[in-house]
Structures are given as C-alpha cells and as structure tokens.
C-alpha atoms as a PDB file:
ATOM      1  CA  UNK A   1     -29.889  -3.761  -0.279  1.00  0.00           C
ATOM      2  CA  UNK A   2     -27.335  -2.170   2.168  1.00  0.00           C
ATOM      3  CA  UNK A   3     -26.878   1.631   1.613  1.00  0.00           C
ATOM      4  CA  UNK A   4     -22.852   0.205   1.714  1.00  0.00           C
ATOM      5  CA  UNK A   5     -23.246  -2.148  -1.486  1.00  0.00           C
ATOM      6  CA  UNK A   6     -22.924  -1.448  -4.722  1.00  0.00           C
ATOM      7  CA  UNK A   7     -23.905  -3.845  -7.454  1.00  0.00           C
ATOM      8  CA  UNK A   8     -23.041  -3.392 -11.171  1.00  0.00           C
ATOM      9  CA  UNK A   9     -26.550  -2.038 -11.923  1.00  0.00           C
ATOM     10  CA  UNK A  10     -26.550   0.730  -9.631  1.00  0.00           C
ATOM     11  CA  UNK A  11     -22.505   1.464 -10.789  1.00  0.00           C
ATOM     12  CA  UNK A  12     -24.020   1.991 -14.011  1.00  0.00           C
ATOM     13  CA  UNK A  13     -26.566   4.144 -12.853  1.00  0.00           C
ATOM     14  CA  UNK A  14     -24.308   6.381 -10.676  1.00  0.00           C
ATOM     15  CA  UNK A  15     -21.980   6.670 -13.645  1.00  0.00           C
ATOM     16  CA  UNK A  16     -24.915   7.749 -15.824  1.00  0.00           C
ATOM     17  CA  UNK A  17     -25.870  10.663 -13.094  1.00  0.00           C
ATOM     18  CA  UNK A  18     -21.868  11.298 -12.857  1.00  0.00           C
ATOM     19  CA  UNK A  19     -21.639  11.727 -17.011  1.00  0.00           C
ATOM     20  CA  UNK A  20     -24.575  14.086 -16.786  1.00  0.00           C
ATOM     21  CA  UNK A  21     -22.860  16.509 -14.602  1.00  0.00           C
ATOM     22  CA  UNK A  22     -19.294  15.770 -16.294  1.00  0.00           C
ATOM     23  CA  UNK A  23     -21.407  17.006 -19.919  1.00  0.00           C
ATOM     24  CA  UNK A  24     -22.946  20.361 -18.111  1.00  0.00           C
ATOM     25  CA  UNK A  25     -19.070  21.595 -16.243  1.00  0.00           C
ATOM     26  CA  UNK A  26     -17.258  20.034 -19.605  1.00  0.00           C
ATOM     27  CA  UNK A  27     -15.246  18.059 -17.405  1.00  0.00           C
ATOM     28  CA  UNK A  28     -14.070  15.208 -20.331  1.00  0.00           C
ATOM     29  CA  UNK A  29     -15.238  12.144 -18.860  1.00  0.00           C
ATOM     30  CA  UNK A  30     -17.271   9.673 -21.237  1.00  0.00           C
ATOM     31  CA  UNK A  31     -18.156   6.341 -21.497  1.00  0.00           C
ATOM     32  CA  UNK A  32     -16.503   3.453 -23.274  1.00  0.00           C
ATOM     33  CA  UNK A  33     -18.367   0.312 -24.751  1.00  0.00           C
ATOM     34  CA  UNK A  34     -15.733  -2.252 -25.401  1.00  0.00           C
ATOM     35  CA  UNK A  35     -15.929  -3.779 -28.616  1.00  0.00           C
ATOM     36  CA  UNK A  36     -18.154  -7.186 -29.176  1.00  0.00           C
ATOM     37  CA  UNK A  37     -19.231  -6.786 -25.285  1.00  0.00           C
ATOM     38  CA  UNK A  38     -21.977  -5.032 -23.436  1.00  0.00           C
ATOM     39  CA  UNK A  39     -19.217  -3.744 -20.728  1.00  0.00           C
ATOM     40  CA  UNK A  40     -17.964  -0.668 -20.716  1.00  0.00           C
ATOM     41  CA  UNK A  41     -16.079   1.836 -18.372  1.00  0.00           C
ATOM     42  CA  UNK A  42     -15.841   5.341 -17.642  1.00  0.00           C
ATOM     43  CA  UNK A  43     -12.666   7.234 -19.276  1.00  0.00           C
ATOM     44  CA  UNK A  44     -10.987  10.833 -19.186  1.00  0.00           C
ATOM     45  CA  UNK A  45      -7.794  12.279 -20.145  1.00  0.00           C
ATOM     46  CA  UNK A  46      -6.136  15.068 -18.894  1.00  0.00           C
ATOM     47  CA  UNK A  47      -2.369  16.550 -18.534  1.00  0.00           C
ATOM     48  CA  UNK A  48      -0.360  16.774 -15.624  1.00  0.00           C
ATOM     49  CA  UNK A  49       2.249  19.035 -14.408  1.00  0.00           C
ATOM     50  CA  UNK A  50       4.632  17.508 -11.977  1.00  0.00           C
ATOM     51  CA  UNK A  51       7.598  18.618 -10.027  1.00  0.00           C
ATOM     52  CA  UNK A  52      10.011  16.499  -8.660  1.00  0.00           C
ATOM     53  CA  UNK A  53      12.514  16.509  -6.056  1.00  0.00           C
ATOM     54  CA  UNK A  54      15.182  15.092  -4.341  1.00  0.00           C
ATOM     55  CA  UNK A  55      13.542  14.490  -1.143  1.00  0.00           C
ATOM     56  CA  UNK A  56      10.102  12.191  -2.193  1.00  0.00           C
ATOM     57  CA  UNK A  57       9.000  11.114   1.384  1.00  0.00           C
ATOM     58  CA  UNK A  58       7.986  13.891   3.833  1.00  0.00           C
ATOM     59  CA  UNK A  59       5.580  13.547   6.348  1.00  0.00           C
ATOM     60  CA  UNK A  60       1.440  13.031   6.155  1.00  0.00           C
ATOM     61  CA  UNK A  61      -0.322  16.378   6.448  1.00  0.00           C
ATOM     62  CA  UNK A  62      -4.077  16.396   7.260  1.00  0.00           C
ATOM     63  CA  UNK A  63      -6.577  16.129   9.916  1.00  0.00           C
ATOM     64  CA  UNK A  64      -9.226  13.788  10.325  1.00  0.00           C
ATOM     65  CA  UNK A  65     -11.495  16.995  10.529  1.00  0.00           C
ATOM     66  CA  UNK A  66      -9.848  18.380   7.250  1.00  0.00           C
ATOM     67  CA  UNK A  67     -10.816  14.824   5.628  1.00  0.00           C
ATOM     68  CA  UNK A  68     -14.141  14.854   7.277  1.00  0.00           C
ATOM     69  CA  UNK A  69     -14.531  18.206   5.225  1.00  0.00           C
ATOM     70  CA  UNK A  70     -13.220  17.323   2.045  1.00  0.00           C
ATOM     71  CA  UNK A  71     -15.194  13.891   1.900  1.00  0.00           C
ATOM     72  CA  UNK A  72     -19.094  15.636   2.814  1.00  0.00           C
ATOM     73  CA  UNK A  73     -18.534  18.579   0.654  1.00  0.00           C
ATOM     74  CA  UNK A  74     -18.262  15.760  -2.330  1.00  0.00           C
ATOM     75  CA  UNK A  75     -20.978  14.016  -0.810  1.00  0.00           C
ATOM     76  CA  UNK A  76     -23.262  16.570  -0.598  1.00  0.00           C
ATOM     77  CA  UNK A  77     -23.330  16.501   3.645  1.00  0.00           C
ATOM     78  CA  UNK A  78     -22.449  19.010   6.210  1.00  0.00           C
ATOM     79  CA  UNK A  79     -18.919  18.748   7.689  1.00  0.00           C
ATOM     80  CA  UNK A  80     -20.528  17.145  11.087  1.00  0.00           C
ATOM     81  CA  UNK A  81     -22.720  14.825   9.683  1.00  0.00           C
ATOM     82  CA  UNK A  82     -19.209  11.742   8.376  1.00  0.00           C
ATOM     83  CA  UNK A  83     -17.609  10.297  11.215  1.00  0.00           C
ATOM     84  CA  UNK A  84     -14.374   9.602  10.608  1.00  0.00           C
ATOM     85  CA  UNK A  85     -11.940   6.678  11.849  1.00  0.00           C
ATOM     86  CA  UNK A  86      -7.995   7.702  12.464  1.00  0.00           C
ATOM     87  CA  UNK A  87      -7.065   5.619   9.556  1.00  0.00           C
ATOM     88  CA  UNK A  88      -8.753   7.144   6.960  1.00  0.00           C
ATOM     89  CA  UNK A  89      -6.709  10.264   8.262  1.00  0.00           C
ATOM     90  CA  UNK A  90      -3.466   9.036   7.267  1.00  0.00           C
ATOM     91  CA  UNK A  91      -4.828   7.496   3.986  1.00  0.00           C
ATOM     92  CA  UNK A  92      -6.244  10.673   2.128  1.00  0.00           C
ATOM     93  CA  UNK A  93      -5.228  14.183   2.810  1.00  0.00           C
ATOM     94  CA  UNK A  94      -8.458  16.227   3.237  1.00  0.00           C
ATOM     95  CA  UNK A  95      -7.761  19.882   2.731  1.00  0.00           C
ATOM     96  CA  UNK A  96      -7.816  20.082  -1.355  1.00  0.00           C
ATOM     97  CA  UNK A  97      -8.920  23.228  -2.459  1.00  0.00           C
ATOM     98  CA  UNK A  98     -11.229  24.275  -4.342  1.00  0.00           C
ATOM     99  CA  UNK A  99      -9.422  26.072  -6.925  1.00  0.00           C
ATOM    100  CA  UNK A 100      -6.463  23.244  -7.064  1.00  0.00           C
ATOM    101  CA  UNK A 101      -4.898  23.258 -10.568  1.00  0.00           C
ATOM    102  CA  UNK A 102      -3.615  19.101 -10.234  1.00  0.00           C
ATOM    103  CA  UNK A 103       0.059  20.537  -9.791  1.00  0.00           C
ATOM    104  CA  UNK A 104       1.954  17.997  -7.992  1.00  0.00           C
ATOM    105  CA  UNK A 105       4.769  20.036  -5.751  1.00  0.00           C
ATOM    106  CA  UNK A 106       7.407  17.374  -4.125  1.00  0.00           C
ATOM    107  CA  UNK A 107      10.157  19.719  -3.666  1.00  0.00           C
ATOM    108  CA  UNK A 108      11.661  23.046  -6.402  1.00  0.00           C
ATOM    109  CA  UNK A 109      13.247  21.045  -9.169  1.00  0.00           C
ATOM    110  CA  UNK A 110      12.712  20.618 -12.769  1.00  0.00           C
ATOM    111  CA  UNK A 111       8.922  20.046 -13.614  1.00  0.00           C
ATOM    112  CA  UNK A 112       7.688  18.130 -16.605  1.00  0.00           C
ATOM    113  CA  UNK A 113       3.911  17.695 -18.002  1.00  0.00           C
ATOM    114  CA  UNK A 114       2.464  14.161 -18.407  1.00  0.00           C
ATOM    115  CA  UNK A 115      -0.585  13.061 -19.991  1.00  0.00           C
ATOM    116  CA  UNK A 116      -2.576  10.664 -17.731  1.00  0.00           C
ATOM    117  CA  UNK A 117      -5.658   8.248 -18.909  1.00  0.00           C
ATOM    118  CA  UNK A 118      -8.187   7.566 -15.684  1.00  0.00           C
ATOM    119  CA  UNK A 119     -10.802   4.617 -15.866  1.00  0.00           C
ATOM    120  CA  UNK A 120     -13.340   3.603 -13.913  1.00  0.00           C
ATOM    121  CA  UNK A 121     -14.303   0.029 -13.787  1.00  0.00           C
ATOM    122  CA  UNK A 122     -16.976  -1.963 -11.559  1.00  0.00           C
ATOM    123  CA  UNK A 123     -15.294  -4.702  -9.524  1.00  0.00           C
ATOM    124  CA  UNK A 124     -17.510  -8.180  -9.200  1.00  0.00           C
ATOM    125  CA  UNK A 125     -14.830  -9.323  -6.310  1.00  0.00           C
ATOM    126  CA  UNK A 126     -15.644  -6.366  -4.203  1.00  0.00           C
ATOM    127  CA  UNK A 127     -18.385  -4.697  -5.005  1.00  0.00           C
ATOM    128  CA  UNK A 128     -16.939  -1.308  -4.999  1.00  0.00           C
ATOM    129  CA  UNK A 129     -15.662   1.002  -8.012  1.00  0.00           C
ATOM    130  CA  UNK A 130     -12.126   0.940  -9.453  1.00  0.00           C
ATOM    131  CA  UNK A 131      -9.530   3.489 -10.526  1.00  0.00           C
ATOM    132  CA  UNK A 132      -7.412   2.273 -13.071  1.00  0.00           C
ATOM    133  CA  UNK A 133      -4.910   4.774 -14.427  1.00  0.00           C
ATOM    134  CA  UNK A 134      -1.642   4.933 -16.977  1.00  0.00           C
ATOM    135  CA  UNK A 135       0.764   7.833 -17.918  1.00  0.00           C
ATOM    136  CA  UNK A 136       2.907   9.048 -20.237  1.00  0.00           C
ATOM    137  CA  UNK A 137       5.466  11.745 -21.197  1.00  0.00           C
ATOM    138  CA  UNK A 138       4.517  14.036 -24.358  1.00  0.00           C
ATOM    139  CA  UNK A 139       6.953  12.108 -26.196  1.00  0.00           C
ATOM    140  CA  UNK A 140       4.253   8.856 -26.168  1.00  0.00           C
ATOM    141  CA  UNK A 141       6.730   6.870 -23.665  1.00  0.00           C
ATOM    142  CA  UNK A 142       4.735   4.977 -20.880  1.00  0.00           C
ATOM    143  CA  UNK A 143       5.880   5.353 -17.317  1.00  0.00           C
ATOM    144  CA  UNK A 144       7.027   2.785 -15.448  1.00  0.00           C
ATOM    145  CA  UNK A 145       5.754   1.402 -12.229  1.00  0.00           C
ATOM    146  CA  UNK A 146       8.978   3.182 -10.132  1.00  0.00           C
ATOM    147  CA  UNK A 147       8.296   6.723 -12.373  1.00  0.00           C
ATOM    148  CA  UNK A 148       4.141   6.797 -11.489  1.00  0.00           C
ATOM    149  CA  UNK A 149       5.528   6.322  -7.367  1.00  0.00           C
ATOM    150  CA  UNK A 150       7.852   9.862  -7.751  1.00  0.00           C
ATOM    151  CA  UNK A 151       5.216  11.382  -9.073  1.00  0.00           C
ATOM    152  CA  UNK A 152       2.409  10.339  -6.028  1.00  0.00           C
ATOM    153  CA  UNK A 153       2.325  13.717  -3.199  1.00  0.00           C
ATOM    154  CA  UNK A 154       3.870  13.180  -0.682  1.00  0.00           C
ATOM    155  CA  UNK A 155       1.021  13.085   1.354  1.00  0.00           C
ATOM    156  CA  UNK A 156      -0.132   9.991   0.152  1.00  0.00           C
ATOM    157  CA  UNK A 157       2.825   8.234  -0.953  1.00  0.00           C
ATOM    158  CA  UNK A 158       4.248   7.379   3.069  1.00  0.00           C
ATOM    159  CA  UNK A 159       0.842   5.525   3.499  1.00  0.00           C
ATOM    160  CA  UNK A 160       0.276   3.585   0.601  1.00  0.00           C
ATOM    161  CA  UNK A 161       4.006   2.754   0.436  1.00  0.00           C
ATOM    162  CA  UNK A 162       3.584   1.167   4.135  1.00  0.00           C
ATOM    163  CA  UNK A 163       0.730  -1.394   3.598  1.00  0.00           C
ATOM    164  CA  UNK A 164       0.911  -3.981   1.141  1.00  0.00           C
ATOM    165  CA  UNK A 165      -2.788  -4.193   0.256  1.00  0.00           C
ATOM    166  CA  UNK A 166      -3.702  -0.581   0.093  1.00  0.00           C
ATOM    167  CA  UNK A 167      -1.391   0.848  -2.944  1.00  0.00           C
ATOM    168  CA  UNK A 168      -0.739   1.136  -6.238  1.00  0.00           C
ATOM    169  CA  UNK A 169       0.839  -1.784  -8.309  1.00  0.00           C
ATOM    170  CA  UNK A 170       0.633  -2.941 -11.863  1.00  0.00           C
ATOM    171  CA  UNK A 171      -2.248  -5.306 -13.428  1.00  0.00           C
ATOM    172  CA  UNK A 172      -3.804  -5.740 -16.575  1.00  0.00           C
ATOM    173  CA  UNK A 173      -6.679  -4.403 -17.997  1.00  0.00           C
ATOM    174  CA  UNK A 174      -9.458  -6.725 -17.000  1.00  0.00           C
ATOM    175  CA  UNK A 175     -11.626  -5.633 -19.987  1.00  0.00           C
ATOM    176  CA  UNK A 176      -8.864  -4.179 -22.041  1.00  0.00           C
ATOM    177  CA  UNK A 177      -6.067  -6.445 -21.151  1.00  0.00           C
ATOM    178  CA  UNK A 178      -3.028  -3.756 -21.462  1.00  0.00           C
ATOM    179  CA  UNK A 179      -1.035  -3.217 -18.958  1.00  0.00           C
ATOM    180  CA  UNK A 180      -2.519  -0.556 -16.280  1.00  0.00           C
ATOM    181  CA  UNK A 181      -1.814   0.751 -13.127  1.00  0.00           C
ATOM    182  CA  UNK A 182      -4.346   0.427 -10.267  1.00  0.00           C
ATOM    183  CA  UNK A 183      -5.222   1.792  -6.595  1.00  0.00           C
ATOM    184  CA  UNK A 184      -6.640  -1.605  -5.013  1.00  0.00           C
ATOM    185  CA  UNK A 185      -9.824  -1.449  -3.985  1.00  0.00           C
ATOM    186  CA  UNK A 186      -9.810  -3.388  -0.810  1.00  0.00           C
ATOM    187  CA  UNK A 187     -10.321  -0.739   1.634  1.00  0.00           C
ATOM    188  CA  UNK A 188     -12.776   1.087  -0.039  1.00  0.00           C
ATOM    189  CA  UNK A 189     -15.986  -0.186   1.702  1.00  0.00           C
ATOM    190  CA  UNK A 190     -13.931   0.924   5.192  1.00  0.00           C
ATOM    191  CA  UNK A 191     -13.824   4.379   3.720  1.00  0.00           C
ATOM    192  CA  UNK A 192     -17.568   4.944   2.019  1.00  0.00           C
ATOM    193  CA  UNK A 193     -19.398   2.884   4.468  1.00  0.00           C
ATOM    194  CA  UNK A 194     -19.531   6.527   7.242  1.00  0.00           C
ATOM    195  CA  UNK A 195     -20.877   8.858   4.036  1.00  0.00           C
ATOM    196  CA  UNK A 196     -23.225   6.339   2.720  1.00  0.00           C
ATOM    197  CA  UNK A 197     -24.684   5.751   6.362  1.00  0.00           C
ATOM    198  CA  UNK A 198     -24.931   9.515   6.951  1.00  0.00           C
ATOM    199  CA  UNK A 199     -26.240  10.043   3.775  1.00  0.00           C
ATOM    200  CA  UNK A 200     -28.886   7.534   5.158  1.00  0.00           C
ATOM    201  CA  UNK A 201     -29.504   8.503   8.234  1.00  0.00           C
ATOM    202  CA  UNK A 202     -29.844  12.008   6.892  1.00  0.00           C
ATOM    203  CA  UNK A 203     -31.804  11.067   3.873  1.00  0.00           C
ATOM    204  CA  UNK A 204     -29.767  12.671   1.508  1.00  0.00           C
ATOM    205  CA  UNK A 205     -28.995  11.660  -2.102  1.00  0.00           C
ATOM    206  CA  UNK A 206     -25.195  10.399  -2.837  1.00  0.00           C
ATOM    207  CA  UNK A 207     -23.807   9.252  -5.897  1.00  0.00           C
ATOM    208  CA  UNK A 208     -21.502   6.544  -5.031  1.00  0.00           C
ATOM    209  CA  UNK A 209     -18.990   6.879  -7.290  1.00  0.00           C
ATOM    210  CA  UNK A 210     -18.697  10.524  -7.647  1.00  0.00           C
ATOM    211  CA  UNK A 211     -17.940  10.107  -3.524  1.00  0.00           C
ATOM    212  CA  UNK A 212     -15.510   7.575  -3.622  1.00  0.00           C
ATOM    213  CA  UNK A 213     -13.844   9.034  -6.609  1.00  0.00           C
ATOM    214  CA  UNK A 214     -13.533  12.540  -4.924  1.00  0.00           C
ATOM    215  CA  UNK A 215     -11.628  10.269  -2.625  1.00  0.00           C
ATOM    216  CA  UNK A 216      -9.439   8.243  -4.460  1.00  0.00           C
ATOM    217  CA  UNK A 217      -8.576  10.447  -7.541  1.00  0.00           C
ATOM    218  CA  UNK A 218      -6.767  13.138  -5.943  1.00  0.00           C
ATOM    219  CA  UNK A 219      -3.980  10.190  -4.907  1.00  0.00           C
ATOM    220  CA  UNK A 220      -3.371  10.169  -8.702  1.00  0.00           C
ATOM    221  CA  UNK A 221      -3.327  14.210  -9.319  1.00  0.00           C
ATOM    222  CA  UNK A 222      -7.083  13.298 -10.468  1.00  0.00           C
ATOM    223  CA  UNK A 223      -8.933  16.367  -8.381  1.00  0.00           C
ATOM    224  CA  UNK A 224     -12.914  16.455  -8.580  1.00  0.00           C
ATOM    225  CA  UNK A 225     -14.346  19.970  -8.939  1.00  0.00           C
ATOM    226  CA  UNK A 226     -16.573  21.219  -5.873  1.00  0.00           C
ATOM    227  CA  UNK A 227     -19.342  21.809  -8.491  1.00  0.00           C
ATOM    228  CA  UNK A 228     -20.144  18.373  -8.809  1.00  0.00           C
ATOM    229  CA  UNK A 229     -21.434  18.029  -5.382  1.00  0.00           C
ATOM    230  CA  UNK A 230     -23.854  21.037  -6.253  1.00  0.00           C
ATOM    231  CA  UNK A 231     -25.947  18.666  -8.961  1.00  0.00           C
ATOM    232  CA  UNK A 232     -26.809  15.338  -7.562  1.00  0.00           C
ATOM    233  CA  UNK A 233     -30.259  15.294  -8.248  1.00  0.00           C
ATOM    234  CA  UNK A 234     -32.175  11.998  -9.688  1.00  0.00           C
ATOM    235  CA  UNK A 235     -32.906  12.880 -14.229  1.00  0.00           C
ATOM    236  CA  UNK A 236     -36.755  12.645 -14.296  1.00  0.00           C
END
C-alpha cells in the first residue's frame, strides 16, 4: 500500500497511537463507539476565546518555509526534509507557536468564550481523515454557519473563502446525523502526500492523523501541542 493511502484499518490504528499520547499530556481527546454500531470517532472538547473585529479579511501571513516548519516538527522530520508546493502556503499559516493559547485575535473589540466539539471521522470517499467540528456560546446556543466564518483567523479565512471546494460548509453527521460543520477533505492527499514521502524516504515513523490534524485543526482554533511529535513510537 502507498505510504499516501490511508484505509480505515490503519485510521484506527493511528488514532489508537494518537489516544495514547492524548492520555500521557491529558490532552481530552477519547474515543466514541456509536451506539448499536462498531464505528466510532475520535472526540474532544475544549473552550475558545475569540475576539472579533470590524475588519475580518486581512491579508495571508506565512511562508512556505514557515509551513515547511510547522508541518515536520508535527511530523517528526527536520525542517529540510517536506517539500513544499506554493499552494499549501496560502492554505495554512505555518508559524504557530509553541506556547499558543487558541486565542483567536481579528482586530481589539469585545471578546467572548465559546465551547467547541472537534471529531475525527475516517472518510470511505477519500481515503483521508475528517475534521468535523460545532460551537456554541456558554449560554448552550449553536452558532450558525455565518458566526463559525467571523470567528476563522484571518489567515485562513481569505483562502478558504476563495475556493469553493476547499472550505468550511455545513453537513450532517454521517454517523451521528446532527447537523455539523466540516473542513472538506478534498485537498488533503495534495497536502500529506510531501510528509508521508519524506517520512519514507527518510524511514521515519508518522502517524497520519496526528500530521494532518496538526494541519487542519489550527484553521478551527484547534492547536496541537509540540509534545506530540516527541512520542510517536509503535506500543509493543
């Protein structure tokens, strides 16, 4: 099998490596059988603070050496050892620090705190991981589709916002069925394919999803601590 697919059995076993690390740093995630099936999905909530401004689209910041950074260090390569394609560069901002506390700055305004609920489901159609996500104000009210876009960084908002296929939009729960938001998953074999290979090439161990979600999850304020990438070692 190519180092670039992932089938439902090795999801699985990535999110079983990914839940052993998430127990040791106490980082919330579990997993979640859904009732009368043998699926399940991986699930963790966690509170926001967001600010928001009057001025919601600025301009992409980030270097395709700043991505090529942020992606390895999750990855567990050296900075060199990704190539990265100008696309990616305008799709995820790469200098996230270390000691980020998931504060979303748009502009000095009011600021509110929202409780968020990330899941991770396997997608049959393309083989890849997928981030499903929902929010809510302390008060229990849902946001709406228009709400969960003011609260997306800047950074990332311009470039999902310009293509049709690569952005958030709202879709039901395929094991749940409740109403969810999701990032589409289309281009995320375009985006994993250069660490997996180098990975490869290098023969290094990567966990799949813990790379593509240190990818993907900062889009929705959901920032993966550098420690992860320090533990990616097969359980005996």
């Amino acid at each position: 099998m190519s180092c670039c697919t992932l089938d439902e059995e090795k999801f699985r076993h990535c999110c079983q490596l990914f839940l052993l690390q998430s127990k040791q740093l106490r980082d919330g995630w579990r997993w979640e059988v859904v009732q009368g099936s043998e699926e399940g999905y991986l699930k963790k909530t966690a509170l926001r603070s967001v600010t928001v401004g009057s001025n919601p689209l600025q301009k992409p910041e980030g270097s395709s050496s700043e991505l090529k950074s942020h992606i390895s260090r999750h990855a567990g390569l050296e900075p060199e050892s990704v190539p990265v394609t100008p696309v990616d560069s305008h799709n995820i901002k790469g200098n996230i620090d270390e000691e980020d506390d998931g504060v979303c700055t748009v502009t000095e305004s009011s600021s509110q705190v929202l409780q968020y609920e990330y899941h991770i489901l396997y997608s049959c159609s393309y083989s890849t991981p997928v981030l499903y996500f929902r929010a809510f104000t302390l008060e229990g009210r849902s946001l709406s589709l228009e709400e969960v876009w003011r609260f997306i960084h800047p950074n990332f908002r311009l470039r999902l916002q310009s293509s049709p296929l690569n952005m958030i939009s709202q879709q039901e729960h395929p094991l749940l069925g409740q109403p969810f938001f999701m990032l589409h998953p289309c281009r995320t074999e375009e985006f994993m394919r250069p660490v997996l290979q180098a990975s490869e090439d290098l023969n290094r161990p990567v966990n799949y999803v813990l790379s593509w979600l240190s990818v993907v999850g900062p889009v929705v304020g959901l920032d993966i601590p550098l420690k992860y990438s320090t533990q990616q070692d097969e359980p005996d």
